[in-house]
N, C-alpha and C. Protein backbone atom coordinates (compact mmCIF):
# COMPACT_ATOMS: atom_id res chain seq x y z
N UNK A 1 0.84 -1.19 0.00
CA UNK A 1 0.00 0.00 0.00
C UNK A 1 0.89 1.24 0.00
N UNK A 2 0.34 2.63 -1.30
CA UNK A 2 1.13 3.53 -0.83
C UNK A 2 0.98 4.32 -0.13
N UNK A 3 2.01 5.12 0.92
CA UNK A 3 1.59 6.06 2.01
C UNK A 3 1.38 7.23 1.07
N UNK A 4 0.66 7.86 2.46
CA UNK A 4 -0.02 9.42 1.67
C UNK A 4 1.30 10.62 0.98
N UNK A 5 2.75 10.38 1.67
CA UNK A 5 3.72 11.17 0.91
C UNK A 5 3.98 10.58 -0.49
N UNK A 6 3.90 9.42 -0.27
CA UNK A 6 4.40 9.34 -2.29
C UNK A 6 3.03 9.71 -2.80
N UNK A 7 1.91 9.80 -2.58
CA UNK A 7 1.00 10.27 -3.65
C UNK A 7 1.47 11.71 -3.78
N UNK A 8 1.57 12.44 -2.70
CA UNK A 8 2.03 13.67 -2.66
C UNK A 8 2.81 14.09 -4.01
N UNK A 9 3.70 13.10 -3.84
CA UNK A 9 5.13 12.72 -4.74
C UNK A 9 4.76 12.82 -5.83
N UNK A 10 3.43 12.44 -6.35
CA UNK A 10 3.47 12.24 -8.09
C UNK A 10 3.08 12.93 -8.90
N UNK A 11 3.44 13.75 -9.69
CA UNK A 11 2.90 14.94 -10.62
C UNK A 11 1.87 14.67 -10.83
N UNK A 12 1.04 15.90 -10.55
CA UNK A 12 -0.28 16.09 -11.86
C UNK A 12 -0.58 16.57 -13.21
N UNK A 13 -1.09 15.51 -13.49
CA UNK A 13 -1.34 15.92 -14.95
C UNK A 13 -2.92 16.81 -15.30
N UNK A 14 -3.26 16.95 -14.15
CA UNK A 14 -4.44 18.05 -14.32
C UNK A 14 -4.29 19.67 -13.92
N UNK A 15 -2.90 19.22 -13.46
CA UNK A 15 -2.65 21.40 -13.56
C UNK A 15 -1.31 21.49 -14.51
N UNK A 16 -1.05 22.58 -14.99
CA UNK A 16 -0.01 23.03 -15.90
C UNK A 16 1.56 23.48 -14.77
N UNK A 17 1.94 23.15 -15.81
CA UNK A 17 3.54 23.15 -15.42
C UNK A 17 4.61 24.42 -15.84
N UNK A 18 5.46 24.61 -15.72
CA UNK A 18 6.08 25.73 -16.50
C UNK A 18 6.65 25.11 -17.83
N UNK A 19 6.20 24.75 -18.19
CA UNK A 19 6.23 24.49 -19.92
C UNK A 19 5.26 24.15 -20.46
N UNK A 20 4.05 24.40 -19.64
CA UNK A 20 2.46 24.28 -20.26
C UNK A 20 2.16 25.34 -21.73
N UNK A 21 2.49 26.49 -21.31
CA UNK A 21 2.67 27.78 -21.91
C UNK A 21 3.93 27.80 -22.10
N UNK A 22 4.54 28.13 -23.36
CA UNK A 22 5.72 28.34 -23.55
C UNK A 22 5.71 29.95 -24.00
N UNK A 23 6.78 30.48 -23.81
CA UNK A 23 6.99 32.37 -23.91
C UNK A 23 6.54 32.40 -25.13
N UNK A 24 6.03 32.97 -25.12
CA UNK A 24 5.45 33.60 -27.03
C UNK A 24 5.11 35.01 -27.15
N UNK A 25 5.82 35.80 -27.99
CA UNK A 25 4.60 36.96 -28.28
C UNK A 25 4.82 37.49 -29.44
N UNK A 26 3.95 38.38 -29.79
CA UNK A 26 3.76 38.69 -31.28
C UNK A 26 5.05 39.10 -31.89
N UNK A 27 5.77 39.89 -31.49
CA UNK A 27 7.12 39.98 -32.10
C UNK A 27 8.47 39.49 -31.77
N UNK A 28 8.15 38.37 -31.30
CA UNK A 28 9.46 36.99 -31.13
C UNK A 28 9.01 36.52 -29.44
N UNK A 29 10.53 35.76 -29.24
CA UNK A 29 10.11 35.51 -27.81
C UNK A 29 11.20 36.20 -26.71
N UNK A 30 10.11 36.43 -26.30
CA UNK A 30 10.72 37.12 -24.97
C UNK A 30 11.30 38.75 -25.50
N UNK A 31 10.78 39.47 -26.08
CA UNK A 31 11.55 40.97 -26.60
C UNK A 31 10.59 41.75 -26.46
N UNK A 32 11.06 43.01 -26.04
CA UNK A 32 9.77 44.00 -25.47
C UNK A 32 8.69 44.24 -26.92
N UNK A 33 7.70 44.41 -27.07
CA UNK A 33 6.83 44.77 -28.01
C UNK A 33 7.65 46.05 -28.82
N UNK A 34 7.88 46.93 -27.83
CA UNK A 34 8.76 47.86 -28.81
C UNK A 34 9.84 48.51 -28.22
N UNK A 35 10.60 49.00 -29.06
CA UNK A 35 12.20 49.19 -29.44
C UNK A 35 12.52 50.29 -27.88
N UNK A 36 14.02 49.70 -27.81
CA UNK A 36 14.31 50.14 -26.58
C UNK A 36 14.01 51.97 -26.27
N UNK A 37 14.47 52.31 -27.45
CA UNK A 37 14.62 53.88 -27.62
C UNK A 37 13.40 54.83 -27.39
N UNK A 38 12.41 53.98 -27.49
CA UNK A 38 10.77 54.33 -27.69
C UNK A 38 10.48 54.25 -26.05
N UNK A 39 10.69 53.42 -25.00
CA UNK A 39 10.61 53.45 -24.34
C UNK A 39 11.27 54.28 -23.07
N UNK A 40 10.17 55.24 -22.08
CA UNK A 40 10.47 55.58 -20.88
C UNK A 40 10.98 55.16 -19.96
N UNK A 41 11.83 55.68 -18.96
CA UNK A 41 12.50 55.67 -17.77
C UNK A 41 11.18 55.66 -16.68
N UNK A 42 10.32 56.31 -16.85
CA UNK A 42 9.25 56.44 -16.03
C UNK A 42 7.85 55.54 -16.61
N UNK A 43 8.00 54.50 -15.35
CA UNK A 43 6.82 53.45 -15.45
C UNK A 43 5.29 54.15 -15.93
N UNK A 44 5.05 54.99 -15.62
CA UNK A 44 3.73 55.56 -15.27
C UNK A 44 3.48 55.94 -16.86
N UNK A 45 4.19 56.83 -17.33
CA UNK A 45 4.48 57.15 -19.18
C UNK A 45 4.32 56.20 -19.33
N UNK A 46 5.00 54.87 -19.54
CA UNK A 46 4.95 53.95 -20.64
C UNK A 46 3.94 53.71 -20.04
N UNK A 47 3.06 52.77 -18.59
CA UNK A 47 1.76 52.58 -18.56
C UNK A 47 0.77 53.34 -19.34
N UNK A 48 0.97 54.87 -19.08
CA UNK A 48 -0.17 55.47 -19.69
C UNK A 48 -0.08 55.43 -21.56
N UNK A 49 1.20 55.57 -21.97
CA UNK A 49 1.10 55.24 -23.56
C UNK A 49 0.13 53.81 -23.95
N UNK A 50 0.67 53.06 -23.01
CA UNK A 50 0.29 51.73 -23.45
C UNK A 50 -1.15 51.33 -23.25
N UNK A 51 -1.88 52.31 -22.38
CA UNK A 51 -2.92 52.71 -22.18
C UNK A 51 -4.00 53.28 -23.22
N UNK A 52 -3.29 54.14 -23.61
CA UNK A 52 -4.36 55.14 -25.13
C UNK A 52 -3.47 54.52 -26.25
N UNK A 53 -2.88 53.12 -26.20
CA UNK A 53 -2.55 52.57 -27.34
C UNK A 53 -4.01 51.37 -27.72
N UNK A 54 -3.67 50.95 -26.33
CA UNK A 54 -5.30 50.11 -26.11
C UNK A 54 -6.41 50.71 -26.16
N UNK A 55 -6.27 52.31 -25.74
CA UNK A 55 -8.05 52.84 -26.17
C UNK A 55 -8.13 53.18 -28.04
N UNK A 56 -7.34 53.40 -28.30
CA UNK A 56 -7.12 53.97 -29.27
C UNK A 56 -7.64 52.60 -30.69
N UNK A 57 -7.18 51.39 -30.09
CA UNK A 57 -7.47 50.22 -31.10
C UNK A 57 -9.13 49.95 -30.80
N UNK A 58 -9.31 50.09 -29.22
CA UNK A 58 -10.37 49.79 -29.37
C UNK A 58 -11.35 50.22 -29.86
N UNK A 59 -11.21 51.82 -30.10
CA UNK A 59 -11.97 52.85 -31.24
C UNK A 59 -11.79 52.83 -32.62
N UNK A 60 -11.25 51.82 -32.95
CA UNK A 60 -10.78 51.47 -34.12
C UNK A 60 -11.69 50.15 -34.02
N UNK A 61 -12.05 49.38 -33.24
CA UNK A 61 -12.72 47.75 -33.39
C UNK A 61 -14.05 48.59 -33.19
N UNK A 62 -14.35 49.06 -32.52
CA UNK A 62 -15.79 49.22 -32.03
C UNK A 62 -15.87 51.06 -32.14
N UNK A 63 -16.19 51.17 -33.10
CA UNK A 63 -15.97 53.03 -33.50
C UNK A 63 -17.28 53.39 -33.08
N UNK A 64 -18.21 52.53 -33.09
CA UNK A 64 -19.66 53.01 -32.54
C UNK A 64 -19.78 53.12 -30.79
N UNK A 65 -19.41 51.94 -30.31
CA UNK A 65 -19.24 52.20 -28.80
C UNK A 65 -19.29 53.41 -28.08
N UNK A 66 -19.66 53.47 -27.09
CA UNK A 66 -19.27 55.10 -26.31
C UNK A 66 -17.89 54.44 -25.58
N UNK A 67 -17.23 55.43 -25.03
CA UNK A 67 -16.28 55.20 -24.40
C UNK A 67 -16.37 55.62 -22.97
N UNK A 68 -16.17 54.81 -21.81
CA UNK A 68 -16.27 54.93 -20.30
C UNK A 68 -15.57 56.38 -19.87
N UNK A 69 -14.26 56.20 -20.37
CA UNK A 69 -13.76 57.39 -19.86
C UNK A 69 -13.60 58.38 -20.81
């Protein structure tokens, strides 16, 4: 009979692992979306660019929508 530590012991195959997802993104793997030079020293700038980059498409998908803010 096995004790309750080796079940412990045996991987699951019903949750993901770190190679479930492998790194991917649209412009290679693992490289910032865009070019170093483009990018701020100050977190808050690039948040907010990256911000009205996302409102900006989404007024482009849905041009009829109202917009929240």
């Amino acid at each position: 009979m096995h004790s309750s530590n080796d079940a412990a012991q045996q991987p699951s195959l019903n949750h993901a692992n770190l190679f479930s997802f492998p790194p991917t993104q649209r412009n290679g793997f693992l490289d910032s979306p865009t070019t170093k030079a483009k990018r701020s020293t100050d977190q808050s700038h690039n948040l907010r660019a990256s911000f009205e980059k996302l409102q900006a498409s989404l007024d482009k998908a849905f041009p009829e929508q109202a917009r929240a803010i």
